[in-house]
C-alpha atoms as a PDB file:
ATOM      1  CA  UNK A   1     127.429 132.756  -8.600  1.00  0.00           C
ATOM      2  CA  UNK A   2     127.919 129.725  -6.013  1.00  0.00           C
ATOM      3  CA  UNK A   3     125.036 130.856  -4.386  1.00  0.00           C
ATOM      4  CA  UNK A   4     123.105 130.682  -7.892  1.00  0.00           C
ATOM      5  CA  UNK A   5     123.841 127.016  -8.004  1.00  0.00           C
ATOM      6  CA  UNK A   6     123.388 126.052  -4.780  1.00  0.00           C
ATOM      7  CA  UNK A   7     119.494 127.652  -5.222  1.00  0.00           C
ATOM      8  CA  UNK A   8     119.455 125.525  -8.284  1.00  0.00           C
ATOM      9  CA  UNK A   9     120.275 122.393  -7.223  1.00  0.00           C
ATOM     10  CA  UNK A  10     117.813 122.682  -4.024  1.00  0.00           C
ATOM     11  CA  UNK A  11     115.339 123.454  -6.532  1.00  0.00           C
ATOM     12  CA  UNK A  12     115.660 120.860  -8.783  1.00  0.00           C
ATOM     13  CA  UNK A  13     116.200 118.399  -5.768  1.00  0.00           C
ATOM     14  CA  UNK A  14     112.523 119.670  -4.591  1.00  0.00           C
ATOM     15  CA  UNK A  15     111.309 119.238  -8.419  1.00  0.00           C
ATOM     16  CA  UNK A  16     112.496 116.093  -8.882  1.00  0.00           C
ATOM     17  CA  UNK A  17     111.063 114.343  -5.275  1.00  0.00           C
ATOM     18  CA  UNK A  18     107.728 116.137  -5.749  1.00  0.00           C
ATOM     19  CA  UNK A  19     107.186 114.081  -9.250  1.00  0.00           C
ATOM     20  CA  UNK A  20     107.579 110.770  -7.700  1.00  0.00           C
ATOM     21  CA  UNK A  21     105.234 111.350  -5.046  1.00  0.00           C
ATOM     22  CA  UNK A  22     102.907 112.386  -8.023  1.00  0.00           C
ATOM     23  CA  UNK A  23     103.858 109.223  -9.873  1.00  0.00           C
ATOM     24  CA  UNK A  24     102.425 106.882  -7.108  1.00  0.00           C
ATOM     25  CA  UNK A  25      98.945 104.657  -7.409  1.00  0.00           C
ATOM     26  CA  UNK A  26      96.186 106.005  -5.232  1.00  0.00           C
ATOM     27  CA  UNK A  27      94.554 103.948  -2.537  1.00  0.00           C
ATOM     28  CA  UNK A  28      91.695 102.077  -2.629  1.00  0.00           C
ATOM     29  CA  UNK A  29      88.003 103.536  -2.327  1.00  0.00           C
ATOM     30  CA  UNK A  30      86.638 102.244   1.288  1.00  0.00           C
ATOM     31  CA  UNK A  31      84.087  99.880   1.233  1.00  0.00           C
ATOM     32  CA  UNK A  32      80.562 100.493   2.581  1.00  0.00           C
ATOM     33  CA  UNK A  33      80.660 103.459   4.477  1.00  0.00           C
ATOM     34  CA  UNK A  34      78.733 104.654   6.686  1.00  0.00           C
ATOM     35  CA  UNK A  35      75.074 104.185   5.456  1.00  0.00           C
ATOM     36  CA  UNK A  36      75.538 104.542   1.938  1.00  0.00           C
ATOM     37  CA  UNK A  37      75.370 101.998  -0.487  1.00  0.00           C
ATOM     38  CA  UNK A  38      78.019 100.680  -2.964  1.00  0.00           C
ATOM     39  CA  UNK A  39      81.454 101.985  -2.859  1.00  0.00           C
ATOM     40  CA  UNK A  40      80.145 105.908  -2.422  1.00  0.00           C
ATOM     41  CA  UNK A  41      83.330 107.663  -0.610  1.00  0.00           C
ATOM     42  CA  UNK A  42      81.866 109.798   2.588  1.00  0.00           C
ATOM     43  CA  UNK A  43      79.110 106.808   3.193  1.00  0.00           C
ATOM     44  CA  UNK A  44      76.369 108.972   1.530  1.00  0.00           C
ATOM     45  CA  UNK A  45      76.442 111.605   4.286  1.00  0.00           C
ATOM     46  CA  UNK A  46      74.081 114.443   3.421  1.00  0.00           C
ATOM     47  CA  UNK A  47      75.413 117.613   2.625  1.00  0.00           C
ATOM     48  CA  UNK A  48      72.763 119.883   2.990  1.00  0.00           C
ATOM     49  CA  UNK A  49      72.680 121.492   6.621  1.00  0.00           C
ATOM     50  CA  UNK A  50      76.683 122.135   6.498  1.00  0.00           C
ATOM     51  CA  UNK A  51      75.469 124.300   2.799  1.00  0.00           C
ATOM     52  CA  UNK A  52      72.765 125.923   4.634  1.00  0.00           C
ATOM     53  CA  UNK A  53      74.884 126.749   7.443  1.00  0.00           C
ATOM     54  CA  UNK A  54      77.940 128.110   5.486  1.00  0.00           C
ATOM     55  CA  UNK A  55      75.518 130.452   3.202  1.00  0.00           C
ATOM     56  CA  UNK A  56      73.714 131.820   6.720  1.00  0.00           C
ATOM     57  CA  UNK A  57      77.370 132.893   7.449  1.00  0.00           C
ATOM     58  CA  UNK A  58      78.650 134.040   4.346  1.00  0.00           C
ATOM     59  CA  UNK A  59      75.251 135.859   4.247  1.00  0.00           C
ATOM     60  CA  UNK A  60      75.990 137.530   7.762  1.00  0.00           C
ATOM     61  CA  UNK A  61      79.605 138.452   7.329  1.00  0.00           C
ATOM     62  CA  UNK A  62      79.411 139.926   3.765  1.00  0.00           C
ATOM     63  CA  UNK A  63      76.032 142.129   5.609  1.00  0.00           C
ATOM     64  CA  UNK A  64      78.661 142.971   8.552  1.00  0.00           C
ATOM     65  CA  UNK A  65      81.550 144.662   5.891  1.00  0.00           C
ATOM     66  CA  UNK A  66      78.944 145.890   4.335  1.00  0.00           C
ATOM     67  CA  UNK A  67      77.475 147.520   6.902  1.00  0.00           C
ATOM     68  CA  UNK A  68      80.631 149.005   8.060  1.00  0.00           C
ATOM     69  CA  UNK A  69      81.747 150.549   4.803  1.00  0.00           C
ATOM     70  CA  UNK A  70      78.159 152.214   4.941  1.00  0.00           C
ATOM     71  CA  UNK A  71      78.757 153.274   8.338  1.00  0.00           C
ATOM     72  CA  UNK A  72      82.465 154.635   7.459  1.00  0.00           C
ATOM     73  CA  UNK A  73      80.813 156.663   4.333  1.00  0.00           C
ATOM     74  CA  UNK A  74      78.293 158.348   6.263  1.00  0.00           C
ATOM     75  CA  UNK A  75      81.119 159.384   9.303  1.00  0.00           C
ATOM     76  CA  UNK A  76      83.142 160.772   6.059  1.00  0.00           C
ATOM     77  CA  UNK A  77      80.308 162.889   5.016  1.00  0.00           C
ATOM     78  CA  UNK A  78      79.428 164.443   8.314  1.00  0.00           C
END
């Protein structure tokens, strides 16, 4: 039972702190940036390589699992 409360109180503790960092006012956007215009956060950096590059490795490692499962079948059936 003592334990019980202790558990409870720690929890509540946690609770309670984690709402009033959730209560506080966020920081200002930066201004400018680096390139962009107006208050854009990031500057306006493109976006489009780092995509490319993330779906070329997605692409690749979902072809490698595949592969092995394939692989791992055909060993089963021999």
């Amino acid at each position: 039972m003592k334990t019980n409360i202790i558990k409870s109180l720690i929890f509540c503790g946690l609770f309670f702190l984690s709402v009033g960092a959730m209560a506080q006012v966020p920081p200002p956007p930066p201004g400018g940036g680096h390139g962009g215009t107006g208050n854009v956060p990031g500057g306006g950096a493109p976006i489009g390589t780092g995509i490319g590059i993330l779906l070329a490795l997605g692409a690749a490692y979902g072809s490698k699992k595949v592969y092995k499962v394939w692989k791992d079948k055909d060993e089963l059936d021999s």
